[in-house]
N, C-alpha and C. Protein backbone atom coordinates (compact mmCIF):
# COMPACT_ATOMS: atom_id res chain seq x y z
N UNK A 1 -8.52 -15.29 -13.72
CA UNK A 1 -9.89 -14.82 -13.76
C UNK A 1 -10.05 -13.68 -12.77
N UNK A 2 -10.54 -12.55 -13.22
CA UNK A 2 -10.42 -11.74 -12.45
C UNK A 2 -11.79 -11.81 -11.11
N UNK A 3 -11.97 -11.37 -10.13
CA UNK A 3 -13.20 -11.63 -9.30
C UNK A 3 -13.87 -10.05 -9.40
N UNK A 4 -15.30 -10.14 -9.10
CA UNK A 4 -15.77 -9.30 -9.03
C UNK A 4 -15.45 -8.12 -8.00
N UNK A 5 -16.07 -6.68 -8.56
CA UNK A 5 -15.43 -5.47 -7.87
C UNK A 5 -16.17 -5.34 -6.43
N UNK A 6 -17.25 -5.86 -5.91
CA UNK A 6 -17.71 -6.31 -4.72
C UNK A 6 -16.36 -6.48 -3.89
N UNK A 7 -15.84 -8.22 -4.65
CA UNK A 7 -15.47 -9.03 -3.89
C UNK A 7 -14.22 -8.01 -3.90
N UNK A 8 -13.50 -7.41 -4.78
CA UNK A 8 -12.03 -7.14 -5.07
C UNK A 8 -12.28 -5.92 -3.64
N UNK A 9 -13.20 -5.09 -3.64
CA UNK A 9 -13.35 -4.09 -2.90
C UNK A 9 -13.72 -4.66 -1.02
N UNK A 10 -14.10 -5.89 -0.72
CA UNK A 10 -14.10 -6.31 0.43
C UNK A 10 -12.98 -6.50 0.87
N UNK A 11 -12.33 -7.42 -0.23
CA UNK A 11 -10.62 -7.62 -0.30
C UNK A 11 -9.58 -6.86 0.45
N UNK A 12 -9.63 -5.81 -0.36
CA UNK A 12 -8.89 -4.35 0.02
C UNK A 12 -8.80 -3.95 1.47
N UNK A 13 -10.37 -3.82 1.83
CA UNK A 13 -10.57 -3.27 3.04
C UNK A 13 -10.53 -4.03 4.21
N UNK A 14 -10.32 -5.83 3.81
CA UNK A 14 -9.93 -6.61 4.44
C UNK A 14 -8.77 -6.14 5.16
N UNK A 15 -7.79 -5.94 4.09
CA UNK A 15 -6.43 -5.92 4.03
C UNK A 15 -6.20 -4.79 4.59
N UNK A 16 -6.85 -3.61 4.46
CA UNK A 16 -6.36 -2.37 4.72
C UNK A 16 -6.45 -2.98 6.65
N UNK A 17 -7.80 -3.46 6.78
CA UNK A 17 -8.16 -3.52 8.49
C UNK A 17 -6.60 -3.95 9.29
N UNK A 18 -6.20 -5.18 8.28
CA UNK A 18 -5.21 -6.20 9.08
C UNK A 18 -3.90 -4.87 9.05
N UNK A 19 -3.66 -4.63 8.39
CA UNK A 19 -2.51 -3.14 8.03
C UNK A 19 -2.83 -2.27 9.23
N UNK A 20 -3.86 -1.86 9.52
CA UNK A 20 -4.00 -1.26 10.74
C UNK A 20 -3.62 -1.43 11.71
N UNK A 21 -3.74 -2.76 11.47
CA UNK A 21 -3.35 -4.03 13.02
C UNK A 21 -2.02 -4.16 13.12
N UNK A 22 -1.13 -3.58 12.32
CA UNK A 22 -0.09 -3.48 12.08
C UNK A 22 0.21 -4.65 11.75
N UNK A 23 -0.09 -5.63 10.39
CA UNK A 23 0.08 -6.85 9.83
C UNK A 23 1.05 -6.30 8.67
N UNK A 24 2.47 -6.80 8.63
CA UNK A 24 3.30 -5.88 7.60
C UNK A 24 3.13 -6.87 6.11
N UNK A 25 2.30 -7.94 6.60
CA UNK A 25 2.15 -8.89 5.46
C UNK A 25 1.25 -8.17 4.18
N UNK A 26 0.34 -7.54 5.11
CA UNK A 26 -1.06 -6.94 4.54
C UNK A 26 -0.74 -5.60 3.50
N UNK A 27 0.27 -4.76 4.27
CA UNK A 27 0.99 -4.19 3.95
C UNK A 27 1.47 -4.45 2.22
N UNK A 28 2.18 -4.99 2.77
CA UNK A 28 3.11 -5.70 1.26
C UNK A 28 1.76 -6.38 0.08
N UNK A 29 0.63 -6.72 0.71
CA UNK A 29 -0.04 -7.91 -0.14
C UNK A 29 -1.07 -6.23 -0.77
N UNK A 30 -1.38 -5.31 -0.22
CA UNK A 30 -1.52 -4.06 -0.69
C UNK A 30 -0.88 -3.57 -1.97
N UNK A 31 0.69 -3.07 -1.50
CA UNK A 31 1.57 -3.02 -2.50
C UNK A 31 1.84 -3.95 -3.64
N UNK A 32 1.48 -4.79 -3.79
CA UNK A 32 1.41 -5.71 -4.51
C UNK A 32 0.25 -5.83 -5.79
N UNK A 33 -1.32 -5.55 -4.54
CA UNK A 33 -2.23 -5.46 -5.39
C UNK A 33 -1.98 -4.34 -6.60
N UNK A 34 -1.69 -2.93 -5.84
CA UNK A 34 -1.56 -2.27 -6.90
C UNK A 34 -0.79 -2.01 -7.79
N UNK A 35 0.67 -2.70 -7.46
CA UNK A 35 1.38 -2.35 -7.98
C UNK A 35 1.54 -3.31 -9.75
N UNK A 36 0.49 -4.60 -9.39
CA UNK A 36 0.29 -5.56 -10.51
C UNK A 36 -1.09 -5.55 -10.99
N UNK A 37 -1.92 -4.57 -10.73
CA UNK A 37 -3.69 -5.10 -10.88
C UNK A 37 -4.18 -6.08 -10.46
N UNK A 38 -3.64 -7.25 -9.46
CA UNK A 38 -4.07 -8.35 -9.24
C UNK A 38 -5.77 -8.13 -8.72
N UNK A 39 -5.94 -8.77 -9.47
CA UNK A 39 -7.74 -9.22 -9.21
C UNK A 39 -8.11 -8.21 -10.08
N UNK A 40 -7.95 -7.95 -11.61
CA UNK A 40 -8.32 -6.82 -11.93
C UNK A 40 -8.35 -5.19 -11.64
N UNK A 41 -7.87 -5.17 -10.77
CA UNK A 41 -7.69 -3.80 -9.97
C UNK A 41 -6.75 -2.84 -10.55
N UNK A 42 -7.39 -1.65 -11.33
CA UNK A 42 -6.40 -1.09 -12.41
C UNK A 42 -4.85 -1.01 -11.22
N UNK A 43 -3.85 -0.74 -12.24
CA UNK A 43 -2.39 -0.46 -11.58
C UNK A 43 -2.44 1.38 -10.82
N UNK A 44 -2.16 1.32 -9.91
CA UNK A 44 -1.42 2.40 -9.61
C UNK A 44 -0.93 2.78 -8.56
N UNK A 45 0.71 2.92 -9.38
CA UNK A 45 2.13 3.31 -8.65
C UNK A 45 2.14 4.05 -7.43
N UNK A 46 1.04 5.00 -7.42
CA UNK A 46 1.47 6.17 -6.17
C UNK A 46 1.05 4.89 -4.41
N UNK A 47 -0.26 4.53 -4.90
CA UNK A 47 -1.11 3.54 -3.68
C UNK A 47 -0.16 2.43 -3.31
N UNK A 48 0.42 1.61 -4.45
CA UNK A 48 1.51 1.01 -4.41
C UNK A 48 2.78 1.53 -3.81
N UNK A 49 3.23 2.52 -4.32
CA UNK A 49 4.33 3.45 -3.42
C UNK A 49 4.36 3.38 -1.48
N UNK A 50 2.82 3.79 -1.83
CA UNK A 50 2.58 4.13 -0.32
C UNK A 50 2.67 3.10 0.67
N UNK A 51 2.13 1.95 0.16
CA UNK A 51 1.85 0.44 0.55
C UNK A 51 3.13 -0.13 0.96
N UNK A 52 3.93 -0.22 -0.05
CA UNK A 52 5.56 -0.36 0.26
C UNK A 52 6.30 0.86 1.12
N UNK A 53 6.40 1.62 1.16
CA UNK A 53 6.75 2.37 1.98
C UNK A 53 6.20 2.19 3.55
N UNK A 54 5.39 2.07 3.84
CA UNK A 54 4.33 1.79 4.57
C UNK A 54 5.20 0.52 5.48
N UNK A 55 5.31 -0.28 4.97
CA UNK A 55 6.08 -2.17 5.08
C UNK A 55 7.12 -1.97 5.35
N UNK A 56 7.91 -0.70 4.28
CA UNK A 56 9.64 -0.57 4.79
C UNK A 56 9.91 0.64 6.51
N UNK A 57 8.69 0.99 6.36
CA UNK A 57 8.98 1.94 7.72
C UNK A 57 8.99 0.86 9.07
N UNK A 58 7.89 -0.34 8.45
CA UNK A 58 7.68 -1.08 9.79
C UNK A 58 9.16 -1.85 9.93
N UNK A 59 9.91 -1.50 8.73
CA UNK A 59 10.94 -3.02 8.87
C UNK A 59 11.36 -3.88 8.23
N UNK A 60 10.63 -4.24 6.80
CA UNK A 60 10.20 -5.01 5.77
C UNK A 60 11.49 -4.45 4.80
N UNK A 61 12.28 -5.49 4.67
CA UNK A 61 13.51 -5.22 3.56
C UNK A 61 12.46 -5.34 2.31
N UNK A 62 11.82 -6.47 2.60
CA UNK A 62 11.16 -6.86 0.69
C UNK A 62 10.58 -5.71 0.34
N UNK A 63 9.97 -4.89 1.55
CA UNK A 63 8.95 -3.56 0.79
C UNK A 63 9.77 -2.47 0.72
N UNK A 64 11.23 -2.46 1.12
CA UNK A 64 12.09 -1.45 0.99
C UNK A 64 12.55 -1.84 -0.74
N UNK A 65 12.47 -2.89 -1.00
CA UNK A 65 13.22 -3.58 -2.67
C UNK A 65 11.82 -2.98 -3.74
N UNK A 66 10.43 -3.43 -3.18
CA UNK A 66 9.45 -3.51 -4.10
C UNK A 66 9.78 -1.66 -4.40
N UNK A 67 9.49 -0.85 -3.30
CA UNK A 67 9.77 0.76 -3.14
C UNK A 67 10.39 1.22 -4.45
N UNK A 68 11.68 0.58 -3.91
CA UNK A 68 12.42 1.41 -4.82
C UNK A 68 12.30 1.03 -6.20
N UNK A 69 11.84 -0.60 -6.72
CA UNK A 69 11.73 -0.34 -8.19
C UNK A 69 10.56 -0.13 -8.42
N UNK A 70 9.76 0.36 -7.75
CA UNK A 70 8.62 1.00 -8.72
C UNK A 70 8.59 2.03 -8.70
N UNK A 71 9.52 3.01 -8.08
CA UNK A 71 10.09 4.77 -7.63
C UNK A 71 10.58 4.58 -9.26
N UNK A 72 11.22 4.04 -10.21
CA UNK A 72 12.23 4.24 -11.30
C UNK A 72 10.76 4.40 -12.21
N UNK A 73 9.89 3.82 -11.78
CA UNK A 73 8.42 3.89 -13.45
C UNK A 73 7.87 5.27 -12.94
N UNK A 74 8.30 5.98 -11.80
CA UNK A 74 7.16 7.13 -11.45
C UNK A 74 8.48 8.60 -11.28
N UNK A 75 8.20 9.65 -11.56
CA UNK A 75 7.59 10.81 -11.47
C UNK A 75 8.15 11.28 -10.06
N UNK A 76 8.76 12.64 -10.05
CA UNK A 76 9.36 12.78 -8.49
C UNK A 76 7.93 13.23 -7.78
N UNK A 77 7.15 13.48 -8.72
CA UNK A 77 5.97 14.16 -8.46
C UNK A 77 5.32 13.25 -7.69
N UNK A 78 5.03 12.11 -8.61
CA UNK A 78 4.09 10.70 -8.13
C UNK A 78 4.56 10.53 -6.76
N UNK A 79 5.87 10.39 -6.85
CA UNK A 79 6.84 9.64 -5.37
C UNK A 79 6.26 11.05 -4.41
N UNK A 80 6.32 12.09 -4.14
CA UNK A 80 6.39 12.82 -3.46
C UNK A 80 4.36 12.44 -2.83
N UNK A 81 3.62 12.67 -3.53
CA UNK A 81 2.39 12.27 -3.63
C UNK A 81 2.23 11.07 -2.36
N UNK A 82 2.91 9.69 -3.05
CA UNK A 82 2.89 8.69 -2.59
C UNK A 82 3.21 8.67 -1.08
N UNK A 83 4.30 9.54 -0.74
CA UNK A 83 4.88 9.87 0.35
C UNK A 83 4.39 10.77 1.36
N UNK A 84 3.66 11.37 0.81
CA UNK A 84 2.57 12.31 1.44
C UNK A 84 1.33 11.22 2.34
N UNK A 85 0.95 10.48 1.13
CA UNK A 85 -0.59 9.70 1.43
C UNK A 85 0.09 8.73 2.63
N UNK A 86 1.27 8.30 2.73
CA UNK A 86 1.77 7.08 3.42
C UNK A 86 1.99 8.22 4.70
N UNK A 87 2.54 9.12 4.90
CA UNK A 87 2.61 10.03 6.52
C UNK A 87 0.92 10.27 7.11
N UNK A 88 0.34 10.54 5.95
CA UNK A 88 -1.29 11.27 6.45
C UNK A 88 -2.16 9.59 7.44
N UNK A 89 -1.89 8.73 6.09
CA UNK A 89 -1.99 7.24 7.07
C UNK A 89 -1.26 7.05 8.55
N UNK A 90 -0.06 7.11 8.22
CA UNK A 90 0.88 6.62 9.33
C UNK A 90 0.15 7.73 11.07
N UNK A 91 -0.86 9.08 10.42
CA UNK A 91 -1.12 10.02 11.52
C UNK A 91 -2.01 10.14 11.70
N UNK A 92 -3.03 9.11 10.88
CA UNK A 92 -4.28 8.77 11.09
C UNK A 92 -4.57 6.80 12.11
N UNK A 93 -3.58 6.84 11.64
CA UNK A 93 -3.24 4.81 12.68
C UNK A 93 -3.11 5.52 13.62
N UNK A 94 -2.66 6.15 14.17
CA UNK A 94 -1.55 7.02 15.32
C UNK A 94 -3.00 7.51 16.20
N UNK A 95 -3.00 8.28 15.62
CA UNK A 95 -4.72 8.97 16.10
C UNK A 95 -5.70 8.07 16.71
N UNK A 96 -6.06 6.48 15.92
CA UNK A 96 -6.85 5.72 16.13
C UNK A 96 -6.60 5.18 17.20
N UNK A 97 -4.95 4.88 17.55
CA UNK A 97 -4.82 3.63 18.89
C UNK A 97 -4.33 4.87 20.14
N UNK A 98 -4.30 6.39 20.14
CA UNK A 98 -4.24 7.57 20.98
C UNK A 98 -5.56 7.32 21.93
N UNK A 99 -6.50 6.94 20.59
CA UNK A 99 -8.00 7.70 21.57
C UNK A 99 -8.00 6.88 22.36
């Protein structure tokens, strides 16, 4: 059953907070969301990309595995994208625990 886009959207930003916190669980449970629509949440590869990538920089073999097979459904384009959004994050966390 899917939950409402309220709830799916508190969800997220739950998750995104704990990711900040550097939670590599949150991370992965990110990559995950998008990479399956879980909770209704359309699919998409690039956010997913980033999410896993994100997990494998901290350390995370599983998000180095999820990475790479969802790199084979996308686009050097997508991947490059994905890889972009995951540095602009990684220099925006950076920024936050500076000030």
């Amino acid at each position: 059953m899917a939950i409402s886009e309220k709830a799916q959207e508190f969800l997220i930003q739950s998750r995104i907070a704990d990711a900040e916190g550097g939670d590599v669980d949150a991370l992965m449970e990110l990559g995950i969301t998008y990479s399956t629509g879980r909770g209704g949440l359309a699919v998409d590869l690039v956010e997913a990309h980033k999410w896993f990538n994100l997990a494998a920089v901290s350390g995370c073999t599983r998000g180095q595995e999820c990475r790479a097979e969802i790199s084979l459904e996308m686009t050097a384009r997508e991947i490059a994208e994905a890889q972009r959004q995951a540095r602009a994050w990684l220099g925006t966390s950076q920024q936050r625990y500076a000030a």
